[in-house]
Structure formats: C-alpha cells, structure tokens
C-alpha atoms as a PDB file:
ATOM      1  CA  UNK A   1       2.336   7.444 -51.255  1.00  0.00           C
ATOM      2  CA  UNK A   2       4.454   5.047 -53.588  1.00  0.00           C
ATOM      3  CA  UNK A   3       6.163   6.175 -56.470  1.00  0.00           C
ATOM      4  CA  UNK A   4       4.600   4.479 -59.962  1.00  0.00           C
ATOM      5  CA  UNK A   5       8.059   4.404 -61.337  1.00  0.00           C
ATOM      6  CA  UNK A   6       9.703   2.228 -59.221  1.00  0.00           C
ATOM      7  CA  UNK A   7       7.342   1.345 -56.100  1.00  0.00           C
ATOM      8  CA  UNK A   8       9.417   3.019 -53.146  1.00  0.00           C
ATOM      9  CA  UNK A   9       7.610   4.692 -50.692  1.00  0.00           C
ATOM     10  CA  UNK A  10       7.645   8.782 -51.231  1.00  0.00           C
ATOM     11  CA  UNK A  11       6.231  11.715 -49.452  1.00  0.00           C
ATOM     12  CA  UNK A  12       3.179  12.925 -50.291  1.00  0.00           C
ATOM     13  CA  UNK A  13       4.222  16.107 -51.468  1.00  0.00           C
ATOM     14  CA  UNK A  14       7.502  15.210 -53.127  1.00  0.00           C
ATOM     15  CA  UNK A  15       8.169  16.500 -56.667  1.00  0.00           C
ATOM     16  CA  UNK A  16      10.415  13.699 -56.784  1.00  0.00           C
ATOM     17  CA  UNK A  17      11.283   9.881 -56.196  1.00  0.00           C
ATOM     18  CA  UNK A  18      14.673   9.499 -53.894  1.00  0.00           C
ATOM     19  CA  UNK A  19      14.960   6.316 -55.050  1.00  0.00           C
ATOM     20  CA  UNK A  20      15.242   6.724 -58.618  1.00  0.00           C
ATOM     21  CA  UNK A  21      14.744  10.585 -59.170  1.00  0.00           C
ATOM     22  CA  UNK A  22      11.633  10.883 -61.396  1.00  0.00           C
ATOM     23  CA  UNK A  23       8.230  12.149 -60.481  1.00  0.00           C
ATOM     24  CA  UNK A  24       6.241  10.025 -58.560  1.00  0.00           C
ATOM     25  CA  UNK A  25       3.090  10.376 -60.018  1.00  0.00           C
ATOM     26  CA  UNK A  26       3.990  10.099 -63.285  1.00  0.00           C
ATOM     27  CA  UNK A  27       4.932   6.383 -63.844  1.00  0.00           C
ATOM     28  CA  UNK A  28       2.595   3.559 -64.634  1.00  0.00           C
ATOM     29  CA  UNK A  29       4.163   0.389 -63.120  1.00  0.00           C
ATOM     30  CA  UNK A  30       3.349   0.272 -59.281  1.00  0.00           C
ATOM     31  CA  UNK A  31       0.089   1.709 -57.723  1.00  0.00           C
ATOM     32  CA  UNK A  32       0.473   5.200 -56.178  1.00  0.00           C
ATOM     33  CA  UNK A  33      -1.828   4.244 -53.090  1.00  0.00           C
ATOM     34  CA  UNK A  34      -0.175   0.619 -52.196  1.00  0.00           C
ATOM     35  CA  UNK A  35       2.655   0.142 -54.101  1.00  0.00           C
ATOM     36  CA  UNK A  36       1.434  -2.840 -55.315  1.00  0.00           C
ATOM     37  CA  UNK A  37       2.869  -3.658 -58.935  1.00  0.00           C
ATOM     38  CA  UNK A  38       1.033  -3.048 -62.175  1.00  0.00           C
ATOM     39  CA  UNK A  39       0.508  -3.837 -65.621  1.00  0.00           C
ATOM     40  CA  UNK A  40       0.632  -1.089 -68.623  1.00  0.00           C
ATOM     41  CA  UNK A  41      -2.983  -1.384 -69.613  1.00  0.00           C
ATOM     42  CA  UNK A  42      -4.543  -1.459 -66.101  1.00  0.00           C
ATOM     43  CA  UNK A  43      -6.979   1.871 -65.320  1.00  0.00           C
ATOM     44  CA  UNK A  44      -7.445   0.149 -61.437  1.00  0.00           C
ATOM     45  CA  UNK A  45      -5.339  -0.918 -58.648  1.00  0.00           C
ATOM     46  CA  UNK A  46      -6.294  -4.928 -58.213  1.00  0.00           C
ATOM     47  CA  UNK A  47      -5.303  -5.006 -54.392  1.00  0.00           C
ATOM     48  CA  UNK A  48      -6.712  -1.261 -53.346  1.00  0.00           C
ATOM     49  CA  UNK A  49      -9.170  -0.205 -55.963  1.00  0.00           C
ATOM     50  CA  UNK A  50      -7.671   3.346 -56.589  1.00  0.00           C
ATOM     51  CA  UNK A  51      -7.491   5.193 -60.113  1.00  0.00           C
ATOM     52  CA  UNK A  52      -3.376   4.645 -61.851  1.00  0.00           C
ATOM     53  CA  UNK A  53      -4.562   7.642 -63.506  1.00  0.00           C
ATOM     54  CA  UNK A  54      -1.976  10.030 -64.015  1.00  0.00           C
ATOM     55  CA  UNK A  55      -3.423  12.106 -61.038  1.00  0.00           C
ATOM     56  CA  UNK A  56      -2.011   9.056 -58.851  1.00  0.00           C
ATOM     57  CA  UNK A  57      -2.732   8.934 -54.941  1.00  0.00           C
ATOM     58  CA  UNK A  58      -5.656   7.042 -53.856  1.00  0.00           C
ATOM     59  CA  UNK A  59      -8.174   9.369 -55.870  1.00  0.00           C
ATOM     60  CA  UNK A  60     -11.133   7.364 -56.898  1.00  0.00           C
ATOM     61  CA  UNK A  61     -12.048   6.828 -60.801  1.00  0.00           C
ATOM     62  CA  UNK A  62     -14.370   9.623 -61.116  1.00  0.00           C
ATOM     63  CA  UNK A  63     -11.665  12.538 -59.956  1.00  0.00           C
ATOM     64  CA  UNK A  64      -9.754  12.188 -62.513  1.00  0.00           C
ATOM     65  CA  UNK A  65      -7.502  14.315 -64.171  1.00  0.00           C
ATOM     66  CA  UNK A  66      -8.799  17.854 -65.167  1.00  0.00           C
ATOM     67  CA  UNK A  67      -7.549  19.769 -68.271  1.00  0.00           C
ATOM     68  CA  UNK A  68      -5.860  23.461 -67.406  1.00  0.00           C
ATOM     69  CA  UNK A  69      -7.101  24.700 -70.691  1.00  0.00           C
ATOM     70  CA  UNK A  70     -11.344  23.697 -70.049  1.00  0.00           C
ATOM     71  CA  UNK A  71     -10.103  25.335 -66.798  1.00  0.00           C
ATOM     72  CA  UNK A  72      -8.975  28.417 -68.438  1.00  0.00           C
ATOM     73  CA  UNK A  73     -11.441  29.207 -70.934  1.00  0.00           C
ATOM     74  CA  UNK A  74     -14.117  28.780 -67.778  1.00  0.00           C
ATOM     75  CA  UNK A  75     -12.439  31.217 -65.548  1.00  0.00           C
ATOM     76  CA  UNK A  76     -11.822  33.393 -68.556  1.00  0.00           C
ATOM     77  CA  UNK A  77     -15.150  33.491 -70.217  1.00  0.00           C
ATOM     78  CA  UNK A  78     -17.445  32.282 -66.981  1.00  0.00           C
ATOM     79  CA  UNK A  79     -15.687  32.994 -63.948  1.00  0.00           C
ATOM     80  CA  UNK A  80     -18.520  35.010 -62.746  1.00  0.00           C
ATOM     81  CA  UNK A  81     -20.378  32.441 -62.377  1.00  0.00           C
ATOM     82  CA  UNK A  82     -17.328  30.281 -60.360  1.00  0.00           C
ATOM     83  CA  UNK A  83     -17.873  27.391 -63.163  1.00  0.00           C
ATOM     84  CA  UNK A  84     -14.137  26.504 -63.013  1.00  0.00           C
ATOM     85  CA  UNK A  85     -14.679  26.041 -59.729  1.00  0.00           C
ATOM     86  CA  UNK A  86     -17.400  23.954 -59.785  1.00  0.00           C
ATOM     87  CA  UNK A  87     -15.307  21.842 -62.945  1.00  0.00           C
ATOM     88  CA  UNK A  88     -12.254  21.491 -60.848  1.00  0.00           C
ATOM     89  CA  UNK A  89     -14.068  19.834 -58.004  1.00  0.00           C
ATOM     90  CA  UNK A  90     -16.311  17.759 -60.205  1.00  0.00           C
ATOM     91  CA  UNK A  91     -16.679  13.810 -59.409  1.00  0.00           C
ATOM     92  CA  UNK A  92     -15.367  14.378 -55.968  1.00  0.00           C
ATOM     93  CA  UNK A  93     -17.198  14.410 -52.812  1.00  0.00           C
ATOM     94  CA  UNK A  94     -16.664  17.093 -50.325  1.00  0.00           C
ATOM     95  CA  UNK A  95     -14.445  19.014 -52.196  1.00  0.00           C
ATOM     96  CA  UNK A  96     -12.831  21.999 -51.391  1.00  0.00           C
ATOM     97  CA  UNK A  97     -13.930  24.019 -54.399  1.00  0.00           C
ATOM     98  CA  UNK A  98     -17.856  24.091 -53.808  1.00  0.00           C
ATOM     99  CA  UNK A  99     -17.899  26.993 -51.262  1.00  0.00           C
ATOM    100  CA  UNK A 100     -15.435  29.513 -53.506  1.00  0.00           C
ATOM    101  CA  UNK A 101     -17.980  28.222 -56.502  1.00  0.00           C
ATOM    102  CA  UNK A 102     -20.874  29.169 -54.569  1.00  0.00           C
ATOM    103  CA  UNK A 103     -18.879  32.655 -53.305  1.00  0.00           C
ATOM    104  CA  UNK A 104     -18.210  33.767 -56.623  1.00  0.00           C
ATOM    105  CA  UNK A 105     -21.459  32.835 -58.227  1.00  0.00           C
ATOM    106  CA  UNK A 106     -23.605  34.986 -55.349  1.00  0.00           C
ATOM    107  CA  UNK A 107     -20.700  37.590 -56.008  1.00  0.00           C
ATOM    108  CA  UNK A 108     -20.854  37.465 -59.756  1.00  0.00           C
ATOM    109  CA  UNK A 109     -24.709  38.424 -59.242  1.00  0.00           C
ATOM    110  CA  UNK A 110     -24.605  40.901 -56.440  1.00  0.00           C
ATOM    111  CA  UNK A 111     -21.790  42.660 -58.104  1.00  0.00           C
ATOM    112  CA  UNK A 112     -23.611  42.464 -61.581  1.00  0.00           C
ATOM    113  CA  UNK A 113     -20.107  40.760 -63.394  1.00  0.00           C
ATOM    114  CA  UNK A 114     -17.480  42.252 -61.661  1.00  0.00           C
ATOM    115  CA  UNK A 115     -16.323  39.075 -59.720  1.00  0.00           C
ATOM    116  CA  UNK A 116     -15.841  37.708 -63.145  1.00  0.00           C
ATOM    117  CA  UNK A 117     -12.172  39.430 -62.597  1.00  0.00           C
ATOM    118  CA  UNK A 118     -11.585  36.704 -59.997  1.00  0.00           C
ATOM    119  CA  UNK A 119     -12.223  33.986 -62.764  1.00  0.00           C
ATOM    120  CA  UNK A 120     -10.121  35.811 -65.556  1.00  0.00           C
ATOM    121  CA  UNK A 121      -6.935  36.338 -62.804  1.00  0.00           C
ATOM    122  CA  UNK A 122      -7.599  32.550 -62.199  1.00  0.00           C
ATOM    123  CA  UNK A 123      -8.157  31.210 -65.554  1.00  0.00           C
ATOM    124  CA  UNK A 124      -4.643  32.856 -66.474  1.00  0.00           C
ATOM    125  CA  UNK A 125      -2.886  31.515 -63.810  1.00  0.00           C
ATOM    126  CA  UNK A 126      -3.710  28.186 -64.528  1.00  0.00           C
ATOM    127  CA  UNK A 127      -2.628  28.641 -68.326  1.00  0.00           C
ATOM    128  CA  UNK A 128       0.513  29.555 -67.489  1.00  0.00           C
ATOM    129  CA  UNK A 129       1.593  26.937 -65.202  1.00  0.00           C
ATOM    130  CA  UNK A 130       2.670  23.707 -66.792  1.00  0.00           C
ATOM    131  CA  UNK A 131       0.805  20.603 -66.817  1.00  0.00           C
ATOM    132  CA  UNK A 132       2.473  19.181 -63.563  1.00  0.00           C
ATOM    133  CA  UNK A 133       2.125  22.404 -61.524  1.00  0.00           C
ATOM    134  CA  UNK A 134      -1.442  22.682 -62.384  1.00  0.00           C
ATOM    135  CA  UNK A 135      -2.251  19.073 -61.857  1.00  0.00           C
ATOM    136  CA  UNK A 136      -0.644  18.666 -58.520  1.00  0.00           C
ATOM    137  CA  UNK A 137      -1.400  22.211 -56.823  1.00  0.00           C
ATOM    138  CA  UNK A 138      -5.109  22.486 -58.128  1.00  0.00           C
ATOM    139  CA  UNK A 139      -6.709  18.966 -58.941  1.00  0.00           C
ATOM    140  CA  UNK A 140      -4.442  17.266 -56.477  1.00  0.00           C
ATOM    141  CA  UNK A 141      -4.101  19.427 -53.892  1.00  0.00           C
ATOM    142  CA  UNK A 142      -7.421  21.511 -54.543  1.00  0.00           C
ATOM    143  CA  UNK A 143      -6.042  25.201 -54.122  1.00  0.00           C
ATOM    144  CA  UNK A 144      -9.453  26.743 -53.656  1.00  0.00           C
ATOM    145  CA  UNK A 145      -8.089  30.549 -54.434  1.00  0.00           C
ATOM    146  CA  UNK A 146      -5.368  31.933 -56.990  1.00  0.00           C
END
C-alpha cells in the first residue's frame, strides 16, 4: 500500500503515513495500489486501474465506499433478515459478509425475529464508531461479526 498523501510506501494496516504523518487512505494525490501520481479529478488509477476512492487499496470501482448510517438503519430496522450484511458486501466478489447474511437470515426465520438482536447490537456499533473506524474495520477490512 502507498499513502495518497504523499506516495511512500505504508503498511497495510497503518492508521498512519511515517513519512508525513497523515492517514494513508485519505489523500487524493498518489494511487493507494501503485503509488503512481494523480490528478484531483481522477476516479481511476491510469497505470493499475484501481478505484482513488476514499476506500483506497486496490478495491475495484464497484466496492466502493459504504455509508455507516444505510448500515445502521439496516441492522436496526432489518437485521433479521442480515440485509446490512448483504449491503456491506455489495459489488464485491467473494466477500466475507455473504455467509453471516445467509446465517442470520435462516436464523431470523427459524427463531421467528429474535436474531434481529444481532442486527440492532450491530447497527449500533457501527453508529457509534467514526467514519474512519467504520470504513477501515468493516468495508475495508470486512469484519463479518460485531
């Protein structure tokens, strides 16, 4: 992984650049994936093809970033049926996320509702951690549970 900031090469689970101390995710002038450098506008790496999203790495276009609060009101209101699940893994393939969406939706209807507690604890938690946290430990990183 390369910082977008400044285009030094980072570890992939650093919360910050040791070259010039911000997060390297966040910045939009070198691709995450090559470190190739980049222009303000520019959705695409030119050299490697991967997203400059803000979810950086080499995700591809359809990933994308995922909003904590669609997130929340799923888990809140429809966890039973494991639809946050099934949001926070959708436009990837083989993600980590469709067996706990497939779990919880067999569980939500064998239990009659009461998995739904799953997707309220989880549709919480991701409300209360900040933009960041939730990007990187559950679109990024795809925590499948809590």
């Amino acid at each position: 992984m390369h910082c977008r900031e400044c285009g030094k090469k980072c570890n992939e689970k650093a919360v910050a650049c040791t070259s010039c101390g911000t997060n390297p995710r966040l910045g939009r002038n070198f691709c995450n994936a090559c470190g190739v450098k980049t222009k303000d506008n520019q959705v695409v790496c030119l050299k490697c093809g991967v997203s400059l999203g803000s979810s950086g790495g080499s995700s591809s276009v359809a990933g994308g970033e995922k909003s904590k609060m669609i997130a929340f009101v799923l888990g809140f209101f429809l966890g039973t049926l494991g639809l946050h699940k099934f949001y926070l893994g959708s436009g990837k393939p083989n993600t980590q996320y469709n067996t706990p969406g497939i779990i919880q939706l067999i569980l939500g209807i064998v239990t009659c509702g009461f998995a739904g507690l799953i997707g309220l604890v989880e549709g919480i938690i991701y409300v209360t951690k900040s933009d960041e946290e939730f990007q990187e430990m559950y679109v990024d990183n795809e925590k499948p549970w809590f």
